[in-house]
Protein backbone atom coordinates (compact mmCIF):
# COMPACT_ATOMS: atom_id res chain seq x y z
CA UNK A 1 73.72 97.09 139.38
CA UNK A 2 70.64 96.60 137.69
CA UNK A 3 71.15 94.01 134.65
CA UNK A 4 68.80 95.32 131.33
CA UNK A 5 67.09 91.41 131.60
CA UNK A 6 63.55 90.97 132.77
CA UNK A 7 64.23 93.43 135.70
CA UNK A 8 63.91 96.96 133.93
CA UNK A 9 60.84 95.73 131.95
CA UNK A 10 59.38 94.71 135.31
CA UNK A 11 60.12 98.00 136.44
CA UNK A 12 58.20 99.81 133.21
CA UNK A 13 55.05 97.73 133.47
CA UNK A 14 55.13 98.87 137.40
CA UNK A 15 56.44 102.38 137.56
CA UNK A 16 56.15 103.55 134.45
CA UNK A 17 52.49 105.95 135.36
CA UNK A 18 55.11 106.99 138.41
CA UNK A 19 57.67 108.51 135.81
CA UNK A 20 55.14 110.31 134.06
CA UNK A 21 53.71 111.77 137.39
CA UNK A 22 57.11 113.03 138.26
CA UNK A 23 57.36 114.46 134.75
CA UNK A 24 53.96 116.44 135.13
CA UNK A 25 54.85 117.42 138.75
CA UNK A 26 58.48 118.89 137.53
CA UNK A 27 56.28 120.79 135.17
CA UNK A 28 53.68 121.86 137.65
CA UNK A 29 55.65 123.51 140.35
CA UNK A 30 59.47 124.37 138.09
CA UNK A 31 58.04 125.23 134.89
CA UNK A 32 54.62 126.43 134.47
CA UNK A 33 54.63 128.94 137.02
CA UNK A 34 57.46 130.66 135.69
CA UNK A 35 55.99 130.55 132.18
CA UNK A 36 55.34 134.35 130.84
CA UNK A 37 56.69 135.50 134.13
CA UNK A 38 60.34 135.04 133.72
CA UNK A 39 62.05 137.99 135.18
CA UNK A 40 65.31 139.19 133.27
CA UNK A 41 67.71 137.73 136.51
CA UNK A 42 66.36 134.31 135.52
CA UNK A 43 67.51 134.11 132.12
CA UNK A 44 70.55 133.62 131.15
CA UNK A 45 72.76 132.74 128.41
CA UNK A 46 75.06 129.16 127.32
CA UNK A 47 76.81 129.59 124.36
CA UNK A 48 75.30 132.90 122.64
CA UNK A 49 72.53 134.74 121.58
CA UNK A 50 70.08 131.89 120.35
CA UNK A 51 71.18 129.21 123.65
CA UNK A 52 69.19 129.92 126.72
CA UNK A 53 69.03 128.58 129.93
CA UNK A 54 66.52 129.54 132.60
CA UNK A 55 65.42 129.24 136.16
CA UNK A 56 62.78 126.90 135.40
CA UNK A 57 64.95 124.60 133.57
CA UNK A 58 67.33 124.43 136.23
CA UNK A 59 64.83 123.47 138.71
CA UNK A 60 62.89 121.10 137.17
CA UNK A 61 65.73 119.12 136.20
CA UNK A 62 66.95 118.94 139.63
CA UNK A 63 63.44 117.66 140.41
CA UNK A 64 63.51 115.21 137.81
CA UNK A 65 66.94 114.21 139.09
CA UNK A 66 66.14 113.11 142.45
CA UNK A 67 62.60 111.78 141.55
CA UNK A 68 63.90 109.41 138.62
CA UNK A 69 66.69 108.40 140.29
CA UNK A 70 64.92 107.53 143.77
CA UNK A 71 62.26 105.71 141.13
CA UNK A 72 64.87 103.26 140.11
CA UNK A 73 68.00 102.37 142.09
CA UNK A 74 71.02 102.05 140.64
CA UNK A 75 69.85 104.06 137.50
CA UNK A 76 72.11 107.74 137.16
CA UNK A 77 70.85 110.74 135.43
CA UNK A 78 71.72 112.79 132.08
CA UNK A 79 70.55 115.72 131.93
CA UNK A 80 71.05 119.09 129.91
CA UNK A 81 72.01 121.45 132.43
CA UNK A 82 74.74 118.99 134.30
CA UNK A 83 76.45 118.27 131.12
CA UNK A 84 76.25 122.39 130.51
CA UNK A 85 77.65 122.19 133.90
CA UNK A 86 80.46 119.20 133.59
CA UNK A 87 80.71 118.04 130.47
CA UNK A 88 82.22 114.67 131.79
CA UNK A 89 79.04 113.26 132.93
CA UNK A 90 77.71 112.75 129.67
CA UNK A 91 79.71 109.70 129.72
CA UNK A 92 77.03 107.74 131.67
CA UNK A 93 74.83 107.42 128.53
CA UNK A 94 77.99 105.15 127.00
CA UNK A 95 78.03 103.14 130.90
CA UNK A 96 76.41 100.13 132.02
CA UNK A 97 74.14 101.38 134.67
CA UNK A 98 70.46 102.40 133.56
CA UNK A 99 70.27 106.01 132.19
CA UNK A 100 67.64 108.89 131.59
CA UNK A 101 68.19 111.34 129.66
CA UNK A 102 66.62 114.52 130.77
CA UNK A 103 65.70 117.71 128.78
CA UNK A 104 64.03 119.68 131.31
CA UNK A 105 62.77 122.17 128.72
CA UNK A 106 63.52 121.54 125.01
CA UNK A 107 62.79 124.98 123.48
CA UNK A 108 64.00 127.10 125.81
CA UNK A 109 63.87 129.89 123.59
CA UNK A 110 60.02 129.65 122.91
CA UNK A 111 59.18 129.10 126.74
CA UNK A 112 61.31 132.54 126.99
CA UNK A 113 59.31 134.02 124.44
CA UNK A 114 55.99 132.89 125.90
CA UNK A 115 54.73 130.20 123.53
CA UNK A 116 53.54 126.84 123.90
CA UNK A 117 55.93 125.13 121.96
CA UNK A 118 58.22 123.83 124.63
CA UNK A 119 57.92 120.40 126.13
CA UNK A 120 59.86 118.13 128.88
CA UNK A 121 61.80 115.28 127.60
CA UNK A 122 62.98 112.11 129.52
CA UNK A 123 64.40 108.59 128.09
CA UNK A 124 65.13 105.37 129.75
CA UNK A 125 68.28 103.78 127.83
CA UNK A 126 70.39 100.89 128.81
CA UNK A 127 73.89 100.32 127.07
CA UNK A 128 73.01 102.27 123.94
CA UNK A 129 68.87 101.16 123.71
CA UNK A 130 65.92 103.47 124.23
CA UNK A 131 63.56 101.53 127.13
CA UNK A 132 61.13 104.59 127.41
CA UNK A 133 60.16 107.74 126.64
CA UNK A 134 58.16 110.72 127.75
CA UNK A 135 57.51 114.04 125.82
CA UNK A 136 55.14 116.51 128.03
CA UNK A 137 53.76 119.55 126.56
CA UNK A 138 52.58 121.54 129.89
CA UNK A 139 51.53 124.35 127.85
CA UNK A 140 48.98 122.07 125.89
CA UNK A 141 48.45 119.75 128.30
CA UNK A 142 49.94 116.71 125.89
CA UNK A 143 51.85 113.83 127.29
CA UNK A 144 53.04 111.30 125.09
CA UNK A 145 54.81 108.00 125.90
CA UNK A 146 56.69 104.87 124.40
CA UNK A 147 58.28 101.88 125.32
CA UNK A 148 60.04 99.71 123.78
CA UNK A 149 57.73 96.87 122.02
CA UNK A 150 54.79 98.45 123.49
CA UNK A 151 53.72 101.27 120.77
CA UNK A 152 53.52 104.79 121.19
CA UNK A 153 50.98 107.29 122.61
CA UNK A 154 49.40 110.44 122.89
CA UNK A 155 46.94 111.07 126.45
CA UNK A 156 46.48 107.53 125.97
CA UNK A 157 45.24 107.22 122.32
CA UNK A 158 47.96 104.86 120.18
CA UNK A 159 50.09 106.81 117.45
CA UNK A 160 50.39 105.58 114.39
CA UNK A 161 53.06 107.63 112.33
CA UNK A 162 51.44 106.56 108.57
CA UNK A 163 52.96 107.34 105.24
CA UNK A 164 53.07 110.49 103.26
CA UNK A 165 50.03 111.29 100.78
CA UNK A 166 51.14 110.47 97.46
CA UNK A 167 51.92 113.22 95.09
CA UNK A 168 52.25 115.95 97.98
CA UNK A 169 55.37 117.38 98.80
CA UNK A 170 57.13 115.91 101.86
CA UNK A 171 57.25 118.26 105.38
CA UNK A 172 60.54 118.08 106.36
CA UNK A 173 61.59 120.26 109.47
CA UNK A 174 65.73 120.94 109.68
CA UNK A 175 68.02 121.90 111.91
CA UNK A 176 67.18 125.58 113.11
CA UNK A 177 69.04 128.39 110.89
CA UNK A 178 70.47 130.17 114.24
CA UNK A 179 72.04 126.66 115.31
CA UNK A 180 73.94 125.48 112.03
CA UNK A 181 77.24 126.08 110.43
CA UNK A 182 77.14 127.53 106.83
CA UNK A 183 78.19 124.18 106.22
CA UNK A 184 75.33 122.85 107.79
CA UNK A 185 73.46 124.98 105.88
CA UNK A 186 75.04 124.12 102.51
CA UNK A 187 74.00 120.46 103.29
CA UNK A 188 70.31 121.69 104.31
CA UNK A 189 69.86 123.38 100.88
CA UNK A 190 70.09 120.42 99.11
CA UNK A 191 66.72 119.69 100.12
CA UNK A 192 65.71 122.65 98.44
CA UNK A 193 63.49 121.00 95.42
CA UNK A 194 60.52 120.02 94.36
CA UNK A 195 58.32 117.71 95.76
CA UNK A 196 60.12 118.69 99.23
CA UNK A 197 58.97 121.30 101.69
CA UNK A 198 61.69 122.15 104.33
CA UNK A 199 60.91 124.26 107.38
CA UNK A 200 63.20 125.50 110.48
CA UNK A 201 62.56 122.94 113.44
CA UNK A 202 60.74 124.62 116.72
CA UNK A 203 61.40 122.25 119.92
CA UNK A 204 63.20 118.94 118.39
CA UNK A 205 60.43 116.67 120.93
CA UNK A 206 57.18 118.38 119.40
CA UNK A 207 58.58 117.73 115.73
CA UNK A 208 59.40 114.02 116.92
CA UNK A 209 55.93 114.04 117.99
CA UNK A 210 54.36 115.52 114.40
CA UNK A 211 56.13 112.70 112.68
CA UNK A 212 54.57 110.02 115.23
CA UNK A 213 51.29 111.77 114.58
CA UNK A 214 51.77 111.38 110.84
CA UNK A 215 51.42 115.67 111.08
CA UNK A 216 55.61 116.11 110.17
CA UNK A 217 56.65 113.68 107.16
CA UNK A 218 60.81 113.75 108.85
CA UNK A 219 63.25 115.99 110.27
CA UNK A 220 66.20 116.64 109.38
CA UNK A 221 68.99 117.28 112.81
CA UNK A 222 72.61 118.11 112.34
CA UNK A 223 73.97 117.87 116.27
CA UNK A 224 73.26 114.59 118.26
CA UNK A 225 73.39 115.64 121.72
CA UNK A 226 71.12 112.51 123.59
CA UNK A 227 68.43 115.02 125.15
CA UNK A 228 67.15 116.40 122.54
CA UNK A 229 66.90 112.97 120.83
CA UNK A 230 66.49 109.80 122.87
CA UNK A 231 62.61 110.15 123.50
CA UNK A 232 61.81 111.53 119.98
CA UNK A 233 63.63 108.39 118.27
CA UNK A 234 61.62 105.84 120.43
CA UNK A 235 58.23 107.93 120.32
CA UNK A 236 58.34 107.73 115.99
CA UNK A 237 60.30 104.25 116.14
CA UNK A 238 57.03 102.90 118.21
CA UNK A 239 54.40 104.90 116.03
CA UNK A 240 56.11 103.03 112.80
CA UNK A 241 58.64 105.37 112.18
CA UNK A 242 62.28 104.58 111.52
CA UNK A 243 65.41 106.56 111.36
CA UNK A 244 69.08 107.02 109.26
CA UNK A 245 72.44 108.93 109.67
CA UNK A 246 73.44 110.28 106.71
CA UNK A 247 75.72 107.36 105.64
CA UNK A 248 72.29 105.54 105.98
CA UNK A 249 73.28 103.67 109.37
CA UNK A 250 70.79 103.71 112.30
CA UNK A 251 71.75 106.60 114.61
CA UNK A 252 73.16 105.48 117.82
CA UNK A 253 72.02 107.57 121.33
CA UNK A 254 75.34 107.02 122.39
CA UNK A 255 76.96 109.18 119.60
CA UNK A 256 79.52 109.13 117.26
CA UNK A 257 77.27 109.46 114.20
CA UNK A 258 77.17 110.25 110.63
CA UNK A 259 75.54 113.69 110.48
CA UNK A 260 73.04 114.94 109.64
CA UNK A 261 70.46 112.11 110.41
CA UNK A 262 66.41 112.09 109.94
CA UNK A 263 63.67 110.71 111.57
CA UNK A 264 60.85 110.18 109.17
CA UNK A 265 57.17 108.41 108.71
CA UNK A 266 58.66 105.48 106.66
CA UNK A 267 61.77 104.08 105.83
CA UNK A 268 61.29 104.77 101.59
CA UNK A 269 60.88 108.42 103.06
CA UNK A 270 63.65 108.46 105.36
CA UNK A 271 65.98 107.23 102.02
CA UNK A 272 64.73 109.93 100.01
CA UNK A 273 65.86 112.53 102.62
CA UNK A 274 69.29 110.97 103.19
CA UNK A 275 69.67 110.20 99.07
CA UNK A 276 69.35 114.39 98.60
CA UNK A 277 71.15 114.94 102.00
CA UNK A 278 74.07 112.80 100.63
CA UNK A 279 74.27 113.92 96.63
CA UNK A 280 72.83 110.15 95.83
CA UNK A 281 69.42 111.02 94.78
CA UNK A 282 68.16 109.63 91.49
């Protein structure tokens, strides 16, 4: 068993331009050349309507599965598709042994559709903390990468997630209409006010990446499933960034949060979101 000590560092400053390698290669041959091709028999539906699962991700996380765990030894693998598939092995993100947490394609449904915004996720966690990120956007060609201490990036150019402009109404994207309860929703409308600008979120990784740009002042999520989140919350906690559950706790990969939680530029803007998400605002 690997111990989180000096060894998995070591193994980041090593291997870390290998994990990114086999994230663009998962792309390359499982993803991109099924983009705007899709035939109908490799599409298919999870839960309804709105939850999609393809061909392309099934295939590129399988890649990923095999190429990230060969990378590190002893590590296991949490990914999107497996859960879908047994729900039981998303117990390894609350285990001992090293753990990434795979999102072969976060927004699915845009891939399906044809546009860009869809990206690969993967996160490096041990016993509850983020390690290492990486958010790929093979449609735009943008990779962007964090570990833990080390800042954040974007094709190699340091992120800095900034403050909001003073006197401008804060960009907030929420949890997507067609994936929230009408008590979700309820919540979500409290938000609804001046000096705040909500949008529906696209692909949860690209609006992680807006706020570690300083382009997205927060989001707003209402579901904490670890794929969607893990390398988002490292990639803004490394630009600057912080983040809050609703009952203003930290949110915890390994679940069991207060929900809905934000991710936002700065912590006095991540208070104002969860003060109006909560009924405590001034």
């Amino acid at each position: 068993m690997i111990e989180h000590d000096g060894t998995i560092d070591e193994f980041l400053s090593r291997h870390a331009d290998e994990v990114e390698e086999a994230v663009r290669k998962a792309a390359a041959q499982e993803i991109m050349p099924r983009w705007r091709r899709l035939a109908a028999h490799e599409i298919d539906q999870k839960t309804g309507p709105h939850d999609l699962v393809t061909d392309a991700d099934r295939e590129a996380e399988r890649y990923l599965t095999g190429a990230l765990g060969a990378l590190l030894p002893g590590s296991v693998v949490v990914g999107e598709e497996a859960v879908h598939a047994d729900p039981a092995t998303y117990d390894a993100v609350r285990g001992d042994a090293p753990v990434w947490i795979v999102d072969p394609v976060d927004g699915t449904r845009q891939f399906v559709h044809g546009d860009t915004g869809f990206c690969t996720l993967v996160a490096l966690a041990h016993r509850g903390v983020l390690l290492a990120s990486w958010t790929y956007a093979p449609a735009r060609d943008q990779c962007a990468t964090a570990v833990r201490g080390r800042g954040a990036f974007l094709d190699g150019e340091r992120l800095f997630a900034g403050v909001p402009e003073p006197g401008r109404d804060l960009r907030v994207a929420t949890s997507h209409p067609d994936f929230t309860t009408d008590e979700e929703k309820r919540v979500l409308r409290a938000l609804d006010v001046p000096g705040v600008a909500p949008r529906p979120c696209g692909s949860a990784g690209l609006e992680y990446l807006a706020v570690a740009r300083g382009e997205l002042d927060g989001t707003v999520f209402g579901w904490e499933a670890a794929w969607d989140h893990a390398a988002g919350l490292l990639l803004v906690e490394e630009a600057g960034g912080t983040q809050l559950t609703v009952t203003g706790e930290p949110f915890r990969t390994a679940g069991g949060n207060a929900l809905p939680f934000t991710a936002a530029r700065d912590a006095a803007t991540a208070r104002r979101i969860v003060a109006l998400l909560s009924g405590t605002a001034a």
